[in-house]
PDB file of N, CA and C in Angstrom:
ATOM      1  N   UNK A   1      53.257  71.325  36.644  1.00  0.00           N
ATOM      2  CA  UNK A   1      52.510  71.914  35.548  1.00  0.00           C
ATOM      3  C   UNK A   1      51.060  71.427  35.610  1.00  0.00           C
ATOM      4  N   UNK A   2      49.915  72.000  35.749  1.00  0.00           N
ATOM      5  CA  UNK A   2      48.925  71.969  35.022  1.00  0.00           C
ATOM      6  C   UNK A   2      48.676  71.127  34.005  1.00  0.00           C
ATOM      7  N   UNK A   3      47.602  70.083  33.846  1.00  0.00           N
ATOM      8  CA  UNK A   3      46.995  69.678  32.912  1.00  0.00           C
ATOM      9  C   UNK A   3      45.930  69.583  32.030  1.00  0.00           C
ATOM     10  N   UNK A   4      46.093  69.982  31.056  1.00  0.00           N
ATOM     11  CA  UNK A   4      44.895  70.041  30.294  1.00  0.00           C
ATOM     12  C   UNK A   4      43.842  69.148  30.402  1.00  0.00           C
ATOM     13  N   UNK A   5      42.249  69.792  30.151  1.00  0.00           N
ATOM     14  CA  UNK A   5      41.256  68.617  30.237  1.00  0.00           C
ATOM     15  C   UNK A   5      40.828  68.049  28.852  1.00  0.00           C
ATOM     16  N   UNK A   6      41.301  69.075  27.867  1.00  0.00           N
ATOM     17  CA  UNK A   6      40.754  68.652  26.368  1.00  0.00           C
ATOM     18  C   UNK A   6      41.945  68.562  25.143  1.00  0.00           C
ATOM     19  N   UNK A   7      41.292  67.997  24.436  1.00  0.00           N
ATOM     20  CA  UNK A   7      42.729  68.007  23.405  1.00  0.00           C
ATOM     21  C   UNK A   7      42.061  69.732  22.680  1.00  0.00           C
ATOM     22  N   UNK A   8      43.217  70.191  22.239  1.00  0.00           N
ATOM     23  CA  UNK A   8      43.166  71.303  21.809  1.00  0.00           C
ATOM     24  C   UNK A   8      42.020  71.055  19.916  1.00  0.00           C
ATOM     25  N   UNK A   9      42.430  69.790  19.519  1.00  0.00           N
ATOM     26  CA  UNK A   9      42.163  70.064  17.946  1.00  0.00           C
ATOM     27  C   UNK A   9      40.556  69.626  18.074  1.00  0.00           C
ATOM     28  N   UNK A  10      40.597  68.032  18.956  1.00  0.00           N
ATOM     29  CA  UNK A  10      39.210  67.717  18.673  1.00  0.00           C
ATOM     30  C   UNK A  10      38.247  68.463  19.374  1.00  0.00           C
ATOM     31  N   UNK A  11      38.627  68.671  21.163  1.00  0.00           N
ATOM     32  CA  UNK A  11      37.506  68.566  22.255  1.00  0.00           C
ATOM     33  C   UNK A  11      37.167  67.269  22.917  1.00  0.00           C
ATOM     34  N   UNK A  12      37.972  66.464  22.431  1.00  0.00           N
ATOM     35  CA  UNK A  12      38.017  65.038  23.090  1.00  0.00           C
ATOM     36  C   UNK A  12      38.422  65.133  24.705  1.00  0.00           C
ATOM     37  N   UNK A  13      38.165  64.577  25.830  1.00  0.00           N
ATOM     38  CA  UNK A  13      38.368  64.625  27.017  1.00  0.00           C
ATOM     39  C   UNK A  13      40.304  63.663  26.959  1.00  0.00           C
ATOM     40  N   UNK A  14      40.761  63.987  28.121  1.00  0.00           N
ATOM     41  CA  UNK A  14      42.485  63.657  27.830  1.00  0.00           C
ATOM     42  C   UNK A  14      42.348  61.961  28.510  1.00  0.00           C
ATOM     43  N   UNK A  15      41.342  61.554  28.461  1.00  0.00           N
ATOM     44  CA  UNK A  15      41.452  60.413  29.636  1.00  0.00           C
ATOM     45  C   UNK A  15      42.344  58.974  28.789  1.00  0.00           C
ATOM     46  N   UNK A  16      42.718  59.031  28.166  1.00  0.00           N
ATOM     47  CA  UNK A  16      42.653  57.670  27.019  1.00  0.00           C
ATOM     48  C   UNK A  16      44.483  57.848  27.253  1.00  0.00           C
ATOM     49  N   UNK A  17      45.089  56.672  26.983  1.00  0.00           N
ATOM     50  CA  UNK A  17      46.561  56.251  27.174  1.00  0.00           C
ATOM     51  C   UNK A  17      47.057  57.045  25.504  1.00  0.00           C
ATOM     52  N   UNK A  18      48.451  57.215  25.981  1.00  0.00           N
ATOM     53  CA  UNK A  18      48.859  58.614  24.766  1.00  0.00           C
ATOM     54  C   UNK A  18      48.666  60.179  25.025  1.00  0.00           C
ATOM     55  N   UNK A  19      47.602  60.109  25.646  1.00  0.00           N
ATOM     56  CA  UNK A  19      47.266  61.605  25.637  1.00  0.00           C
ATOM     57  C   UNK A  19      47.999  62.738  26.211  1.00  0.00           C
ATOM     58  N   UNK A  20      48.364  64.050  25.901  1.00  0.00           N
ATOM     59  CA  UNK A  20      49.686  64.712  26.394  1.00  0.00           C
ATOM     60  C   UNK A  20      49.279  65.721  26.560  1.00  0.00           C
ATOM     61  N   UNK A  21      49.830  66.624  27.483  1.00  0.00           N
ATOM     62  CA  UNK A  21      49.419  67.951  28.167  1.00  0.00           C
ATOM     63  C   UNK A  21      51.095  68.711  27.928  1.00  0.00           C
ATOM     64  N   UNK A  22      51.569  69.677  27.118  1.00  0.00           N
ATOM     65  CA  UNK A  22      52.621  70.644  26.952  1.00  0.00           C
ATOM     66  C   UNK A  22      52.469  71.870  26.822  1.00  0.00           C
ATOM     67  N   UNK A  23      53.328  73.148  27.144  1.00  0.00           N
ATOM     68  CA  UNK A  23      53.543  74.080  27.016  1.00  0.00           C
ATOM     69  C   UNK A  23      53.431  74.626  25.574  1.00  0.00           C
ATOM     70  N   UNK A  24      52.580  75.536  24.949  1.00  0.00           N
ATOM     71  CA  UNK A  24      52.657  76.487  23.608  1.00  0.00           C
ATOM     72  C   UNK A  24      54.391  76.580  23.592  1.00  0.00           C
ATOM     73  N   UNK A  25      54.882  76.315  22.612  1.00  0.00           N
ATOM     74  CA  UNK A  25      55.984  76.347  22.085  1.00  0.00           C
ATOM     75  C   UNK A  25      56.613  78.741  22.040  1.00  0.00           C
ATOM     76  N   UNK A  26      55.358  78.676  21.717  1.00  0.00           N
ATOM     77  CA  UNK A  26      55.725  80.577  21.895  1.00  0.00           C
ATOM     78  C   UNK A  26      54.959  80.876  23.000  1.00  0.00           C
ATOM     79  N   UNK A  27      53.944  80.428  23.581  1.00  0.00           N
ATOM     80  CA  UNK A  27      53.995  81.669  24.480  1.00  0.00           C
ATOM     81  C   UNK A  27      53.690  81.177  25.795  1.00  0.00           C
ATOM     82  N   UNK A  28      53.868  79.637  25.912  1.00  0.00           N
ATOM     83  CA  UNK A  28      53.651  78.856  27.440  1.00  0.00           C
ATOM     84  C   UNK A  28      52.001  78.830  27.755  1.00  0.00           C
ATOM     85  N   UNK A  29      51.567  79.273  26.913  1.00  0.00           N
ATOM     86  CA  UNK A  29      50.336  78.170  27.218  1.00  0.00           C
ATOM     87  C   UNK A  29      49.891  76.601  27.364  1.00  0.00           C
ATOM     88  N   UNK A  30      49.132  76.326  28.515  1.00  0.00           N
ATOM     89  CA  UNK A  30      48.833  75.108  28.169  1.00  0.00           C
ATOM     90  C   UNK A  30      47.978  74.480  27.134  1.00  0.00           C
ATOM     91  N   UNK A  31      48.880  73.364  26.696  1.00  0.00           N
ATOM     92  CA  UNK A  31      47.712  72.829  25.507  1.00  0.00           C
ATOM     93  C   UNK A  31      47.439  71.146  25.860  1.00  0.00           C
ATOM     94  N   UNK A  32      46.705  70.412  25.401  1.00  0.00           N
ATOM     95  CA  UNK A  32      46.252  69.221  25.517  1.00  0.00           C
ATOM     96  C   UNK A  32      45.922  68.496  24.290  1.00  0.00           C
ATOM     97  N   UNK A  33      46.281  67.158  23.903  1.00  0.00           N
ATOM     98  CA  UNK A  33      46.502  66.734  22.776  1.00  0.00           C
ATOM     99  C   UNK A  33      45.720  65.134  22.836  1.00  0.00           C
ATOM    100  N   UNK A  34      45.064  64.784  22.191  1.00  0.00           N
ATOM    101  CA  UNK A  34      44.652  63.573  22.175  1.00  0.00           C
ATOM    102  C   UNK A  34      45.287  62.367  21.615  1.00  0.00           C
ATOM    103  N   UNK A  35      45.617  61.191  21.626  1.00  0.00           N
ATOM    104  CA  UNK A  35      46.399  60.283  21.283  1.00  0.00           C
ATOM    105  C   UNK A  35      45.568  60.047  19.546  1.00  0.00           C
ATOM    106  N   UNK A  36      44.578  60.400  19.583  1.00  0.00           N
ATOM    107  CA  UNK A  36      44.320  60.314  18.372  1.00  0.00           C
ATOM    108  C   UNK A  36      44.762  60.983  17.047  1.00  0.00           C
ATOM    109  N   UNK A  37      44.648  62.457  17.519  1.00  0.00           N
ATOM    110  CA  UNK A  37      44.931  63.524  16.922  1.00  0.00           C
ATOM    111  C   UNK A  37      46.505  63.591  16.871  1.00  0.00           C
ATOM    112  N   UNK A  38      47.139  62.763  17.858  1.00  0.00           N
ATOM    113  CA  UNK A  38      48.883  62.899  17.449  1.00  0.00           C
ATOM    114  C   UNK A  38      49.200  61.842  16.442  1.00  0.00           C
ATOM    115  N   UNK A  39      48.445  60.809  16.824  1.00  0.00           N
ATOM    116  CA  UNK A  39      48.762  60.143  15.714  1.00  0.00           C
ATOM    117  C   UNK A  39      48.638  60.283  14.363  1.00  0.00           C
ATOM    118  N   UNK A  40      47.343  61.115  14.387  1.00  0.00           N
ATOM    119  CA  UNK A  40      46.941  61.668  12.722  1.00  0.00           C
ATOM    120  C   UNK A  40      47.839  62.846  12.379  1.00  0.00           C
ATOM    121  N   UNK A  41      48.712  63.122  13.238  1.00  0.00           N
ATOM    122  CA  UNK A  41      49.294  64.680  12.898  1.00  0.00           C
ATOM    123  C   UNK A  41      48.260  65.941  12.972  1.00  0.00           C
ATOM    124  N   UNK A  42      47.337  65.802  13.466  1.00  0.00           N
ATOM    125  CA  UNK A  42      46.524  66.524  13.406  1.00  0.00           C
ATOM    126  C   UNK A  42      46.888  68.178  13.623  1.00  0.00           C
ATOM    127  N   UNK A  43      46.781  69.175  13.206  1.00  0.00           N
ATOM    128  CA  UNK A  43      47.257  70.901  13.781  1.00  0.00           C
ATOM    129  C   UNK A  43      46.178  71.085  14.432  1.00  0.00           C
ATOM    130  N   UNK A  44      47.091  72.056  15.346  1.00  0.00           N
ATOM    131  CA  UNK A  44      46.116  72.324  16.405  1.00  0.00           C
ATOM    132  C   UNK A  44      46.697  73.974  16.263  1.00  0.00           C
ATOM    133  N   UNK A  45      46.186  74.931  16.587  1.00  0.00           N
ATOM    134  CA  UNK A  45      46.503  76.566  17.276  1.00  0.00           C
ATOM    135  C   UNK A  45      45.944  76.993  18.638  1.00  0.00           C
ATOM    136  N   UNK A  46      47.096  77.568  18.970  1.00  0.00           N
ATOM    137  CA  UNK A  46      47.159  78.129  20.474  1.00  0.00           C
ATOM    138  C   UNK A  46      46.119  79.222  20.160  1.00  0.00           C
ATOM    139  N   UNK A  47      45.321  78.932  21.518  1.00  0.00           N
ATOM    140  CA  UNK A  47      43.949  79.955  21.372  1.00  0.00           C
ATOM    141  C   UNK A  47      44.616  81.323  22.026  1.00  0.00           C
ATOM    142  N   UNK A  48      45.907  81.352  22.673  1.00  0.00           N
ATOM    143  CA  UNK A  48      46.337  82.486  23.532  1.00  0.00           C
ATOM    144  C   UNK A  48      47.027  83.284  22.603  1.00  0.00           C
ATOM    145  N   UNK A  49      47.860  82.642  21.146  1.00  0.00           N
ATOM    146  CA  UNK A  49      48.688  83.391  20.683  1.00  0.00           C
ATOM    147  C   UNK A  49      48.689  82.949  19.296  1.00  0.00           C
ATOM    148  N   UNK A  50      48.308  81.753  18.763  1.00  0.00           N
ATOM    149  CA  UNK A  50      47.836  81.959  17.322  1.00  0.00           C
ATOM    150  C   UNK A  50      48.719  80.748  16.606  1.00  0.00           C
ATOM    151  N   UNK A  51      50.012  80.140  17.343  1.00  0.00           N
ATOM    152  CA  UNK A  51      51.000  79.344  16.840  1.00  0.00           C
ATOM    153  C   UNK A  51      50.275  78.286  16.434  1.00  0.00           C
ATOM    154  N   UNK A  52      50.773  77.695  15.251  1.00  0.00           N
ATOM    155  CA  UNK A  52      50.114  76.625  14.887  1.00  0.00           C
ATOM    156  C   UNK A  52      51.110  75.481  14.844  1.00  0.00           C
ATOM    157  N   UNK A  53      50.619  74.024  15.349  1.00  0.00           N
ATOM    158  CA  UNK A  53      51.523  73.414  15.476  1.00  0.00           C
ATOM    159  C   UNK A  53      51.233  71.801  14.331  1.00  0.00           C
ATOM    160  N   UNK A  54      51.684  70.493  14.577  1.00  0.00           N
ATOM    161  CA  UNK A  54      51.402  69.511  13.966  1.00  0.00           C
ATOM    162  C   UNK A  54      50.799  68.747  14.676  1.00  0.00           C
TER     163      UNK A  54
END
């Protein structure tokens, strides 16, 4: 799989320990998540299909 270079919510770069690269839950896009933003629960939406996640 492909990895993301940005977290989807902030724009933060993925380089930092935590940070996670997964599949859109609906439509298999890639998304990228920052260890920050998971920890805050932060939502993020798939720019391909609109799902919004935690």
């Amino acid at each position: 799989m492909q990895k993301a270079e940005k977290c989807i919510s902030c724009g933060k770069g993925l380089l930092e320990k935590g940070s996670t690269t997964f599949l859109c839950p609906s439509c298999s896009e890639i998304i990228g998540r920052c260890a920050s933003c998971r920890e805050q629960s932060v939502k993020y939406v798939c720019l391909k299909c609109g799902f919004t996640g935690p």
